[in-house]
PDB file of N, CA and C in Angstrom:
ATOM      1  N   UNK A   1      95.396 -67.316 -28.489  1.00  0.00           N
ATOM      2  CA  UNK A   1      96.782 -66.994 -28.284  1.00  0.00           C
ATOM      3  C   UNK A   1      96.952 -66.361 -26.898  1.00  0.00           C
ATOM      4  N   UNK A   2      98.071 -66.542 -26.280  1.00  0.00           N
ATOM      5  CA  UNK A   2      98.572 -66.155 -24.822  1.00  0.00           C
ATOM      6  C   UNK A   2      99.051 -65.327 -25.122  1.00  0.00           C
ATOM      7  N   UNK A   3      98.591 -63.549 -24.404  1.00  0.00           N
ATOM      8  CA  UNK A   3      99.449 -62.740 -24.203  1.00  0.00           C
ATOM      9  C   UNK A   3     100.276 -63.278 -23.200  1.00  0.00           C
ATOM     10  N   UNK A   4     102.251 -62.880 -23.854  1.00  0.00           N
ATOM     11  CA  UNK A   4     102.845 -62.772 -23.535  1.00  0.00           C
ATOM     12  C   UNK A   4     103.557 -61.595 -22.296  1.00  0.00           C
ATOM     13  N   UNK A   5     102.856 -60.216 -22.814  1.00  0.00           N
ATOM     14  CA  UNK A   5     103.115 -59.062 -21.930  1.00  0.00           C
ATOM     15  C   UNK A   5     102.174 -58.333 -22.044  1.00  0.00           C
ATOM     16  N   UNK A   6     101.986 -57.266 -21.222  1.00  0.00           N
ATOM     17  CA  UNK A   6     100.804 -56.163 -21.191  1.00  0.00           C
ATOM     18  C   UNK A   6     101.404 -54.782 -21.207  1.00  0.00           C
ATOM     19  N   UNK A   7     101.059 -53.905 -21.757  1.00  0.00           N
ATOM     20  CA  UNK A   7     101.789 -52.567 -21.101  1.00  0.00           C
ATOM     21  C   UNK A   7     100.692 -51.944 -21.158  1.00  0.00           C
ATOM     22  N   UNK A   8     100.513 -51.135 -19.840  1.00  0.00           N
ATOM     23  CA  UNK A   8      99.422 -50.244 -19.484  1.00  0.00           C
ATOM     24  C   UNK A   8      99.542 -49.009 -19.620  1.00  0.00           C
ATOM     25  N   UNK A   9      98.860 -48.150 -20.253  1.00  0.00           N
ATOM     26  CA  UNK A   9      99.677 -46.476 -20.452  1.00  0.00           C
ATOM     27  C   UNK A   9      98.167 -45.770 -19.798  1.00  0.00           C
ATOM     28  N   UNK A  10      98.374 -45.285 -18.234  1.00  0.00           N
ATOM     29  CA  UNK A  10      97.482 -43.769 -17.200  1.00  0.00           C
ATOM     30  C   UNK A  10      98.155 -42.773 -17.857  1.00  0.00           C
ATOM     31  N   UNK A  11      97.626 -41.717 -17.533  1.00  0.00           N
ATOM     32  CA  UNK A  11      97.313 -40.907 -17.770  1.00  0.00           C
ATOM     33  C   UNK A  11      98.042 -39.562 -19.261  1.00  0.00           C
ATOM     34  N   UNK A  12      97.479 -40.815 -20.233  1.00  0.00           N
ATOM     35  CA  UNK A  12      97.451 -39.840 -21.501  1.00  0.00           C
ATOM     36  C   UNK A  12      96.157 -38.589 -21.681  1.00  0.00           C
ATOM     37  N   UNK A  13      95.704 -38.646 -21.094  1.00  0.00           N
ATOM     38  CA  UNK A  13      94.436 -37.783 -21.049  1.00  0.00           C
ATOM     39  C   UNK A  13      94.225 -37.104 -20.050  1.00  0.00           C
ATOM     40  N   UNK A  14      94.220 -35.563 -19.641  1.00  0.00           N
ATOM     41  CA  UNK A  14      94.011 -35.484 -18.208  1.00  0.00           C
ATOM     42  C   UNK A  14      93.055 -35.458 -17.251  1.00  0.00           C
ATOM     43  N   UNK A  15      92.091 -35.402 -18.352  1.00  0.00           N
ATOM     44  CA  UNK A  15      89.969 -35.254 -17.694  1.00  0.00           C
ATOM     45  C   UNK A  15      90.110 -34.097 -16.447  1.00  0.00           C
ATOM     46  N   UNK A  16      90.954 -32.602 -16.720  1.00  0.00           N
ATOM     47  CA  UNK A  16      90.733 -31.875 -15.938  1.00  0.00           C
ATOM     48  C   UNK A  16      89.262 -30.888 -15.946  1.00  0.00           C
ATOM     49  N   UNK A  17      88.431 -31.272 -16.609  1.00  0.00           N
ATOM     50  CA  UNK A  17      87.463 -30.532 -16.955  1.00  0.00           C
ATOM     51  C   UNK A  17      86.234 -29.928 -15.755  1.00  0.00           C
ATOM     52  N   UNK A  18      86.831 -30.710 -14.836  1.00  0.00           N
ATOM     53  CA  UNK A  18      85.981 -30.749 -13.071  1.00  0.00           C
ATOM     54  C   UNK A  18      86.682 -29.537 -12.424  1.00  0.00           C
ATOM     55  N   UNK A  19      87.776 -29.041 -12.815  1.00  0.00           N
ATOM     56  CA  UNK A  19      88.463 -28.043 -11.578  1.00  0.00           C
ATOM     57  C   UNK A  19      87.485 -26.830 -12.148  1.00  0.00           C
ATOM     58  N   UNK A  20      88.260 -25.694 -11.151  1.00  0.00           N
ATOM     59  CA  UNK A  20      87.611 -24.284 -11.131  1.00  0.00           C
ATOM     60  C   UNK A  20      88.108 -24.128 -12.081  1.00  0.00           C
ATOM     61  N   UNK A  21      87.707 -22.994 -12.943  1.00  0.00           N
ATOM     62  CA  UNK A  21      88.062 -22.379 -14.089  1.00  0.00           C
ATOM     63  C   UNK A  21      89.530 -21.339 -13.939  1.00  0.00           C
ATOM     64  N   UNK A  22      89.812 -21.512 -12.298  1.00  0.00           N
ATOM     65  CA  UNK A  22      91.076 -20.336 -12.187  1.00  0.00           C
ATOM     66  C   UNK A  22      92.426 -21.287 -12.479  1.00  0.00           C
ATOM     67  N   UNK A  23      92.211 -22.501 -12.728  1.00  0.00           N
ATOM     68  CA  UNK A  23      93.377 -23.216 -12.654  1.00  0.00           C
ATOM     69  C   UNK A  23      94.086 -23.278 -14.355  1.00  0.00           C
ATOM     70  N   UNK A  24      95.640 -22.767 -14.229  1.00  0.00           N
ATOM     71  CA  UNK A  24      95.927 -22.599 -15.649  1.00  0.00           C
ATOM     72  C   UNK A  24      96.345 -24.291 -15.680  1.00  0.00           C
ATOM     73  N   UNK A  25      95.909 -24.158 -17.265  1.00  0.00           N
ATOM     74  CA  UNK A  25      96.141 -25.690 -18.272  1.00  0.00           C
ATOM     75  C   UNK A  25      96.955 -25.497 -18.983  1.00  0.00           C
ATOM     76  N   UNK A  26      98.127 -26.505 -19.321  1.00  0.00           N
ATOM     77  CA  UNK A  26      98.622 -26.181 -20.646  1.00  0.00           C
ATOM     78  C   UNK A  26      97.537 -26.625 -22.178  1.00  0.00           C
ATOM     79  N   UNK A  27      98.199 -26.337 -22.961  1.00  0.00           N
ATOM     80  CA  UNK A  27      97.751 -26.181 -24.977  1.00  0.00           C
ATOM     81  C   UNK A  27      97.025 -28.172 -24.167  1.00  0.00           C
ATOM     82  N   UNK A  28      96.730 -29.044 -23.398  1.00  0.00           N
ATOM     83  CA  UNK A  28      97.120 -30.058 -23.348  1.00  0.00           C
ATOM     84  C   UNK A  28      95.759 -30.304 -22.729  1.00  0.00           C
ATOM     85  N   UNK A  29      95.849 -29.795 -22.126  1.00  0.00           N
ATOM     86  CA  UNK A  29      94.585 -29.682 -20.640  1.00  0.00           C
ATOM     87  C   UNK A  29      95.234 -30.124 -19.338  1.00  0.00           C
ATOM     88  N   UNK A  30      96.909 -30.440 -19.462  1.00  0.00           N
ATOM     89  CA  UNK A  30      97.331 -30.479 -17.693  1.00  0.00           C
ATOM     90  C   UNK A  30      97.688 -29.496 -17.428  1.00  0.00           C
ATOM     91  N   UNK A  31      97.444 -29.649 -16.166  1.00  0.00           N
ATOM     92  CA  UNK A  31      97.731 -28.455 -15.250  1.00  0.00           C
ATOM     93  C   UNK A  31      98.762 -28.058 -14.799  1.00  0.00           C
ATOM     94  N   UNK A  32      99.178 -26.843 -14.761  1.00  0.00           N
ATOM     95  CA  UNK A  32     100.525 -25.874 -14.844  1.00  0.00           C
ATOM     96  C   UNK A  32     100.713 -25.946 -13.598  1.00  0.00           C
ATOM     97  N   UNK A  33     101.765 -26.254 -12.926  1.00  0.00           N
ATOM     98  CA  UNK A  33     102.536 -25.943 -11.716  1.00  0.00           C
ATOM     99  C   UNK A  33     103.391 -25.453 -11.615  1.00  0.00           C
ATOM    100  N   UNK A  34     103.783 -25.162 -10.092  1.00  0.00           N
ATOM    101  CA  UNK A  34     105.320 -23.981  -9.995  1.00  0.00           C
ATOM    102  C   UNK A  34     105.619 -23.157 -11.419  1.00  0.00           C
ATOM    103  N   UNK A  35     107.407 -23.315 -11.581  1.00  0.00           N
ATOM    104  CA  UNK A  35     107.647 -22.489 -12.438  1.00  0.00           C
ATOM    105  C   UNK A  35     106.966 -22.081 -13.559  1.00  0.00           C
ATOM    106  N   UNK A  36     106.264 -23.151 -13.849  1.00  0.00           N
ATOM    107  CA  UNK A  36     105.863 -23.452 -15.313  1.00  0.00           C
ATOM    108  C   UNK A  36     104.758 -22.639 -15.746  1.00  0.00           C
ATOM    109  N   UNK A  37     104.269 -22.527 -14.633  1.00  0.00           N
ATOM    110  CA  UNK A  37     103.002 -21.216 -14.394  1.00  0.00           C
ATOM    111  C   UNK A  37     103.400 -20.066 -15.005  1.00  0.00           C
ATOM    112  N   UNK A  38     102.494 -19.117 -15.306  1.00  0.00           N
ATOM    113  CA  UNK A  38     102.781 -17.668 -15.841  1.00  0.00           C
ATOM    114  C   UNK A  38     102.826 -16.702 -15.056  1.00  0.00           C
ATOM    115  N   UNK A  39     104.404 -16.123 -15.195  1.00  0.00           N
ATOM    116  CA  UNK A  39     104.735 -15.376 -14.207  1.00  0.00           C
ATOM    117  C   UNK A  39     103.274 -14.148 -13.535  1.00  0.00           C
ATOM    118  N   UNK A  40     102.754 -13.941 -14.288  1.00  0.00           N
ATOM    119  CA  UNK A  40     101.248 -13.067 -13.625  1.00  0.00           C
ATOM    120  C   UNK A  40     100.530 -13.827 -12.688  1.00  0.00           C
ATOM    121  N   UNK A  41     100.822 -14.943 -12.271  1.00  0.00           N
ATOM    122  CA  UNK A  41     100.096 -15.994 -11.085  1.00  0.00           C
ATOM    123  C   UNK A  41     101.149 -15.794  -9.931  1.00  0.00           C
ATOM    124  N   UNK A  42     102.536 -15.518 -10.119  1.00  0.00           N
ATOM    125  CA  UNK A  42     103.301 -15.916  -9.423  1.00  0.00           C
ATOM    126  C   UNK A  42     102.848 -14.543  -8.484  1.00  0.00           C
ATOM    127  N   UNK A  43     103.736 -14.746  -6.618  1.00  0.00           N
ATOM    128  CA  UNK A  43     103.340 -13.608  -5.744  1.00  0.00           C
ATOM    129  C   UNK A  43     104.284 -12.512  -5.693  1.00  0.00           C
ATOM    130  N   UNK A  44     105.698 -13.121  -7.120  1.00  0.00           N
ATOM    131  CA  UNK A  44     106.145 -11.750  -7.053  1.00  0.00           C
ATOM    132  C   UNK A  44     107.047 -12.505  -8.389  1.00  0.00           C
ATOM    133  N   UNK A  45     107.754 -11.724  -9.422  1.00  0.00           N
ATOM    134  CA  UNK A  45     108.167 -12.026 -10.547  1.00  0.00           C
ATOM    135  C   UNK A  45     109.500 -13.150  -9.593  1.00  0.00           C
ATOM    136  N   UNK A  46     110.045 -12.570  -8.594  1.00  0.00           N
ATOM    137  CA  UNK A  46     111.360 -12.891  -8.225  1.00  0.00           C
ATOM    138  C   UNK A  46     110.797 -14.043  -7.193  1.00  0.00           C
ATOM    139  N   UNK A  47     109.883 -14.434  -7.079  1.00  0.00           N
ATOM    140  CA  UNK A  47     109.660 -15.497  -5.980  1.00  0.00           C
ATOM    141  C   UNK A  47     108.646 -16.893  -6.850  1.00  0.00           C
ATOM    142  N   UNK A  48     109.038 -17.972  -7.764  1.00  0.00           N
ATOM    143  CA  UNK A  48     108.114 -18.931  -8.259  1.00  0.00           C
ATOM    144  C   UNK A  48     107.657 -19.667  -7.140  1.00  0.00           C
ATOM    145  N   UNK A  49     106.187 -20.534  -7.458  1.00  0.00           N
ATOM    146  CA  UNK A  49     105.675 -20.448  -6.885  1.00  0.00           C
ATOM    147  C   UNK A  49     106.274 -22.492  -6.238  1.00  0.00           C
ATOM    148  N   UNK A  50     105.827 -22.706  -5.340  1.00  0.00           N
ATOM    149  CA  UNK A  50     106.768 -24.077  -4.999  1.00  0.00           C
ATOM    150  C   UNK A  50     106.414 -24.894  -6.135  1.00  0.00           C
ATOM    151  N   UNK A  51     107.165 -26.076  -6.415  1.00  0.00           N
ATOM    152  CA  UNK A  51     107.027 -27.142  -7.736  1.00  0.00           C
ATOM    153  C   UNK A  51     105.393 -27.833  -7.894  1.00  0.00           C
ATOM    154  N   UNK A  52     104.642 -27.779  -6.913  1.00  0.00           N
ATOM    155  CA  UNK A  52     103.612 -28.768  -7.101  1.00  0.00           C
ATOM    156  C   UNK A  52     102.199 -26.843  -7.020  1.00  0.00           C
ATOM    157  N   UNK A  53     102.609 -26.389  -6.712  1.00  0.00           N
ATOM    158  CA  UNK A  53     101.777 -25.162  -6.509  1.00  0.00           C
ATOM    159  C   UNK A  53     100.806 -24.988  -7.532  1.00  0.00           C
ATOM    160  N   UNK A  54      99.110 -25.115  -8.140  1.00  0.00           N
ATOM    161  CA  UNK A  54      98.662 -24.384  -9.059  1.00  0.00           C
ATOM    162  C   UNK A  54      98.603 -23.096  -9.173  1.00  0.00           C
ATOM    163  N   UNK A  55      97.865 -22.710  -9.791  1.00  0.00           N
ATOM    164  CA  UNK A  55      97.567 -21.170 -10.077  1.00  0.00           C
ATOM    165  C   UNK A  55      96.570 -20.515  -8.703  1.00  0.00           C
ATOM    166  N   UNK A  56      95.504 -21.698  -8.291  1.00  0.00           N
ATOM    167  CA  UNK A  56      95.249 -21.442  -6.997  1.00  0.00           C
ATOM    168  C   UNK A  56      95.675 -21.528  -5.638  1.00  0.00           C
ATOM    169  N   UNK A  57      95.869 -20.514  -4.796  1.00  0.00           N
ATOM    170  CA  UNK A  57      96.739 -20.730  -3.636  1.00  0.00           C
ATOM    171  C   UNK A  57      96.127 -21.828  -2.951  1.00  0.00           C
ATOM    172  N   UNK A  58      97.140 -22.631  -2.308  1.00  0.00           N
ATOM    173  CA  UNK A  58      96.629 -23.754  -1.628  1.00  0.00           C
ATOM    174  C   UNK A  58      96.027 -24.917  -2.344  1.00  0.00           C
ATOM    175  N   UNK A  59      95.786 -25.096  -3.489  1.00  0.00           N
ATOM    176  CA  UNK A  59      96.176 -26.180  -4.692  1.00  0.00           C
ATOM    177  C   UNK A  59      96.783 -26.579  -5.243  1.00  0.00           C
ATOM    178  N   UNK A  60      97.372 -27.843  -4.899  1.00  0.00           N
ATOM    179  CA  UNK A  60      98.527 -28.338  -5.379  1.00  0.00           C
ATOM    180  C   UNK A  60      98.079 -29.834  -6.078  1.00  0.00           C
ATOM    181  N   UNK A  61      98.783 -29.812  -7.329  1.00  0.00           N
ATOM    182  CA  UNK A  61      98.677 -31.017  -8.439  1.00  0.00           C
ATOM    183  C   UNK A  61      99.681 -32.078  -8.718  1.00  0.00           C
ATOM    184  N   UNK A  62      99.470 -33.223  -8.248  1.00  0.00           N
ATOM    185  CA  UNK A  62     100.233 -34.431  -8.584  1.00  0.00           C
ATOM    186  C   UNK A  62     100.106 -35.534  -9.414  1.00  0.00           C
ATOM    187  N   UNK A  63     101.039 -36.226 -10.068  1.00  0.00           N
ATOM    188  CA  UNK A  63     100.859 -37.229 -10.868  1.00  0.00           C
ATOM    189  C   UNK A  63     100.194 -37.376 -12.488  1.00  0.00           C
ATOM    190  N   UNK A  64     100.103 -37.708 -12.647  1.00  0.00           N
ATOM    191  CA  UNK A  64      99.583 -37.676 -14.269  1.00  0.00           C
ATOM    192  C   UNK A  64      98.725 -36.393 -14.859  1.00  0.00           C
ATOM    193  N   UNK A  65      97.689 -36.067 -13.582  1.00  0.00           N
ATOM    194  CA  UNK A  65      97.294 -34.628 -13.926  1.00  0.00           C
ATOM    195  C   UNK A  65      98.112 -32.913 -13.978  1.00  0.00           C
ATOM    196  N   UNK A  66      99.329 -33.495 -13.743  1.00  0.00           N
ATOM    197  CA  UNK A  66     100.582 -32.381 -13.647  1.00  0.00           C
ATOM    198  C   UNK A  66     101.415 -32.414 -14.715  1.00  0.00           C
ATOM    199  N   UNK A  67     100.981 -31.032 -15.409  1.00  0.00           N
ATOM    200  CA  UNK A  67     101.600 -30.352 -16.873  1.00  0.00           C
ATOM    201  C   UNK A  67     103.195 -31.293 -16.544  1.00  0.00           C
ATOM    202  N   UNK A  68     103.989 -31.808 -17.414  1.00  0.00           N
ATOM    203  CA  UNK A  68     105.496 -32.093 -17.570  1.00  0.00           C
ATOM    204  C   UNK A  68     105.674 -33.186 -16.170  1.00  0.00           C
ATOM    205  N   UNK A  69     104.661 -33.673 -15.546  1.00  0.00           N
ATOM    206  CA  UNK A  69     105.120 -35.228 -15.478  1.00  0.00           C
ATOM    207  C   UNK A  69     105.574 -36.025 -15.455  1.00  0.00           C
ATOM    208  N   UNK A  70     106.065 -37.261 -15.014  1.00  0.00           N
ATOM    209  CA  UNK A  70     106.861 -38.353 -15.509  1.00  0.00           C
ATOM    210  C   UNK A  70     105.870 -39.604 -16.037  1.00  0.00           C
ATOM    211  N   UNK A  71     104.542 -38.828 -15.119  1.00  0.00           N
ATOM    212  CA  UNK A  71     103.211 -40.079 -15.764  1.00  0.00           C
ATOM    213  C   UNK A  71     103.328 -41.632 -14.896  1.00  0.00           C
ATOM    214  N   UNK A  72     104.631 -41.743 -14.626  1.00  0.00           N
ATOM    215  CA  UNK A  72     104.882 -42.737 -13.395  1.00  0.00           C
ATOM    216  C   UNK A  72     104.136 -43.074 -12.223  1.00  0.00           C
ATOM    217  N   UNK A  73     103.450 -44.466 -12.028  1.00  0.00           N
ATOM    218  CA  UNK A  73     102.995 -44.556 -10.428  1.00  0.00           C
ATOM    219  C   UNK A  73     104.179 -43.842  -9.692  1.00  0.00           C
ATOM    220  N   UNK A  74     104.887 -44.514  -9.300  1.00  0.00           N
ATOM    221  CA  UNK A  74     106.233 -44.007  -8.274  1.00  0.00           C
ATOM    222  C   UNK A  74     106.364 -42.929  -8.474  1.00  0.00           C
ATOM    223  N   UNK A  75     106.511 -42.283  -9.492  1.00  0.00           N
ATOM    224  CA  UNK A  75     106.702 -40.528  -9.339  1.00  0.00           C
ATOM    225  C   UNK A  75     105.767 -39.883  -8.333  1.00  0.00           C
ATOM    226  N   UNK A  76     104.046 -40.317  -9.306  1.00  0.00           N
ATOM    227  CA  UNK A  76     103.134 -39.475  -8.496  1.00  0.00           C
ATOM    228  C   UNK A  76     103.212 -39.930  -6.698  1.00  0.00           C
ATOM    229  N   UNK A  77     103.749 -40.823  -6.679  1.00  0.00           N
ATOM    230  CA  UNK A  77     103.602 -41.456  -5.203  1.00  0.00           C
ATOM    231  C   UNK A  77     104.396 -40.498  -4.339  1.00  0.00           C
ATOM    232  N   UNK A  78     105.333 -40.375  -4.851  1.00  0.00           N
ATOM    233  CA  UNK A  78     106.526 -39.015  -4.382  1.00  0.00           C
ATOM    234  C   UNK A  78     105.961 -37.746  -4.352  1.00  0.00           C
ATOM    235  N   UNK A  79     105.370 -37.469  -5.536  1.00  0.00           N
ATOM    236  CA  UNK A  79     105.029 -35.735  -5.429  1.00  0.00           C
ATOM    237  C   UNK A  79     103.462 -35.970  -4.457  1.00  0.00           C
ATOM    238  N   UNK A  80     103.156 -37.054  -4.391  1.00  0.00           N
ATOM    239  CA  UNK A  80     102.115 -37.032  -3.459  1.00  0.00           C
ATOM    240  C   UNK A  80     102.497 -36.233  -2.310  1.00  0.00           C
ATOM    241  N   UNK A  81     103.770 -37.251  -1.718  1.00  0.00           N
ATOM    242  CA  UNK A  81     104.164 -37.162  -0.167  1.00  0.00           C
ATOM    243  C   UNK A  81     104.437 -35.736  -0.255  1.00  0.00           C
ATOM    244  N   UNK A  82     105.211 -35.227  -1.480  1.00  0.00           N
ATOM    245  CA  UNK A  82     105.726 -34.175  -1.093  1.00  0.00           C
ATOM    246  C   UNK A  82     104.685 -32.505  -1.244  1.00  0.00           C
ATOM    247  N   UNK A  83     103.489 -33.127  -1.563  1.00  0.00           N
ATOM    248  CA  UNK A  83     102.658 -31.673  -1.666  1.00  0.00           C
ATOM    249  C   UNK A  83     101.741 -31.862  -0.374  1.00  0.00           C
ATOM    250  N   UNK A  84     101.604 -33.287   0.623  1.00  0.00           N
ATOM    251  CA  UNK A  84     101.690 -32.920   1.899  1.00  0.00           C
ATOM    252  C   UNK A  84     102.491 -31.970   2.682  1.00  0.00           C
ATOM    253  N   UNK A  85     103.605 -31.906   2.903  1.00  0.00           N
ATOM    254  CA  UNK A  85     104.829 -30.669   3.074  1.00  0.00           C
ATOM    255  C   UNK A  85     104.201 -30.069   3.134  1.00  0.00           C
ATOM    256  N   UNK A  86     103.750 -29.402   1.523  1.00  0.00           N
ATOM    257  CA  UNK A  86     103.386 -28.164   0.776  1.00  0.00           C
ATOM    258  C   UNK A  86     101.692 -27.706   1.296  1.00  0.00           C
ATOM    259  N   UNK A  87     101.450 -28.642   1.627  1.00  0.00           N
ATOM    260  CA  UNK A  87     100.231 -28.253   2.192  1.00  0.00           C
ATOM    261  C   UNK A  87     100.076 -27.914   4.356  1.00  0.00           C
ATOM    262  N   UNK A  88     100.804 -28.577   4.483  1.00  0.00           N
ATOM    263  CA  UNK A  88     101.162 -27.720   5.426  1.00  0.00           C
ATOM    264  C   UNK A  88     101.921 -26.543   5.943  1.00  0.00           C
ATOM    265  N   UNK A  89     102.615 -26.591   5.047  1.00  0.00           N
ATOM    266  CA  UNK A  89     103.563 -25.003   4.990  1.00  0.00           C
ATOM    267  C   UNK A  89     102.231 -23.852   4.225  1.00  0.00           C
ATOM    268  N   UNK A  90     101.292 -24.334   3.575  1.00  0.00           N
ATOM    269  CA  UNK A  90     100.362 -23.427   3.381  1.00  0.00           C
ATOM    270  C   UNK A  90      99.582 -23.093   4.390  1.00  0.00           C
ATOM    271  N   UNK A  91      99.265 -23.985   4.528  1.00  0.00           N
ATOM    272  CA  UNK A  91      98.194 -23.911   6.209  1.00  0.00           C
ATOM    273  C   UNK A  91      98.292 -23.141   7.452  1.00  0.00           C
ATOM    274  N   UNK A  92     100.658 -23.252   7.553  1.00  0.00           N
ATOM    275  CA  UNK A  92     100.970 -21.991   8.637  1.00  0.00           C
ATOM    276  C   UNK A  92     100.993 -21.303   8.124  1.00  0.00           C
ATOM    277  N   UNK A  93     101.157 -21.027   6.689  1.00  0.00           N
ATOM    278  CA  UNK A  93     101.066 -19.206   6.190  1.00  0.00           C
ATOM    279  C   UNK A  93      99.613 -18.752   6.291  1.00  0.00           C
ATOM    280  N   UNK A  94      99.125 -19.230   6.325  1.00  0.00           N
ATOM    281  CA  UNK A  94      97.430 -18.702   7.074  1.00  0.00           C
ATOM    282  C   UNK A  94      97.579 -18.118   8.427  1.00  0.00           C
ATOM    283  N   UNK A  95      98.166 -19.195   8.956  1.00  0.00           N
ATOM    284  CA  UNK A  95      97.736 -18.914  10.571  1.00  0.00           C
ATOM    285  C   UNK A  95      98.899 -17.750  11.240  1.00  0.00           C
ATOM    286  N   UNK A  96     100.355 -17.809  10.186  1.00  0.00           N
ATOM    287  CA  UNK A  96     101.035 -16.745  10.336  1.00  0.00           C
ATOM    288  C   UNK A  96     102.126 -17.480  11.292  1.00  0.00           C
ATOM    289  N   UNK A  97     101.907 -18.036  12.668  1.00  0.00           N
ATOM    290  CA  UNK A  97     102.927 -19.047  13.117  1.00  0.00           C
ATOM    291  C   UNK A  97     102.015 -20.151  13.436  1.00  0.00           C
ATOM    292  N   UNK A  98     102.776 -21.501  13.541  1.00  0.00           N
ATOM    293  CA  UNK A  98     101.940 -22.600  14.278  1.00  0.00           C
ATOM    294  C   UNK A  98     101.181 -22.844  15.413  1.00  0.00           C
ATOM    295  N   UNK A  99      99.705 -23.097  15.362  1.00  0.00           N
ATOM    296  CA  UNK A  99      99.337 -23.064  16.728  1.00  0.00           C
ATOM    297  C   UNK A  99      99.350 -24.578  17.252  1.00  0.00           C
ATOM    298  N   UNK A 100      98.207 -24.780  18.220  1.00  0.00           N
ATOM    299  CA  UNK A 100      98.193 -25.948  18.557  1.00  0.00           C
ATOM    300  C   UNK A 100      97.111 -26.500  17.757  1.00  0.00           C
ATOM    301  N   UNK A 101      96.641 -26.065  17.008  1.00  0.00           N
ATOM    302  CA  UNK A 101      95.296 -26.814  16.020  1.00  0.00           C
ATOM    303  C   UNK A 101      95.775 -28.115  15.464  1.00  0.00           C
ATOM    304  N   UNK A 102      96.720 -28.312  14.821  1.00  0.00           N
ATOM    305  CA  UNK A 102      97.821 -29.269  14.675  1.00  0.00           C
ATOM    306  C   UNK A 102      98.647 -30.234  15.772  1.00  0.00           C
ATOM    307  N   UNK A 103      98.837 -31.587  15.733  1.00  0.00           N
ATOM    308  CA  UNK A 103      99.339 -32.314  16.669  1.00  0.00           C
ATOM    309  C   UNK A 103     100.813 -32.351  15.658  1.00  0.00           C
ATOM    310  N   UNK A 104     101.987 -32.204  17.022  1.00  0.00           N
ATOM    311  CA  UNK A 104     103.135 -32.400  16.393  1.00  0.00           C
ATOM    312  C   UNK A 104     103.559 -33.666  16.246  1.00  0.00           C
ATOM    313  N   UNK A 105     104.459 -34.012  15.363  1.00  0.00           N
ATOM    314  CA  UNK A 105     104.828 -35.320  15.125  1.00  0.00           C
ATOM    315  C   UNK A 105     105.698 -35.762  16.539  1.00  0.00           C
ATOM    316  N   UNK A 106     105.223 -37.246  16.835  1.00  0.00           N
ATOM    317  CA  UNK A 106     106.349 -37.235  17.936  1.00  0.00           C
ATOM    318  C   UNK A 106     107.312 -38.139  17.660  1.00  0.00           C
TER     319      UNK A 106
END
């Protein structure tokens, strides 16, 4: 018999079992980002932490391995681009302002 259609279902499972042990999981095993995090991670009750942010500073989680998800290629493709951003806005809070270590976009 000819399948007619296929439907493929990533990431029901999250196989986070490789990260550091500081990274919070939900009841699930994905991993908690931004708000969703517990306010005792956050750097101040009144400041959450950005949307893709883990519990570790400067770790940020996208796509199927991210607690509340859409599980979507195209989603994760988006929160990809967008925890680039996030990873450079971490990078100047290190350095405090931008130096030249970085090439600007031209």
């Amino acid at each position: 018999m000819t399948a007619r259609g296929l439907f493929l279902l990533l990431g029901a499972d999250p196989h986070c079992a490789w990260l550091p042990a500081g990274i919070e999981l939900d009841p699930c095993g994905f991993v908690l980002t931004g708000p969703d995090l517990p306010v005792r991670v956050w750097r101040t009750p009144a400041e959450p932490p950005d949307a893709l942010a883990t519990s570790i500073p400067g770790v940020f989680a996208v796509g199927d391995v991210r607690s509340g998800s859409m599980k979507r290629v195209a989603s994760a493709s988006g929160e990809g681009a967008a925890a680039v951003s996030m990873v450079h806005a971490y990078l100047d809070s290190l350095q405090g302002v931008r130096g030249d270590s970085r090439p600007s976009a031209l």
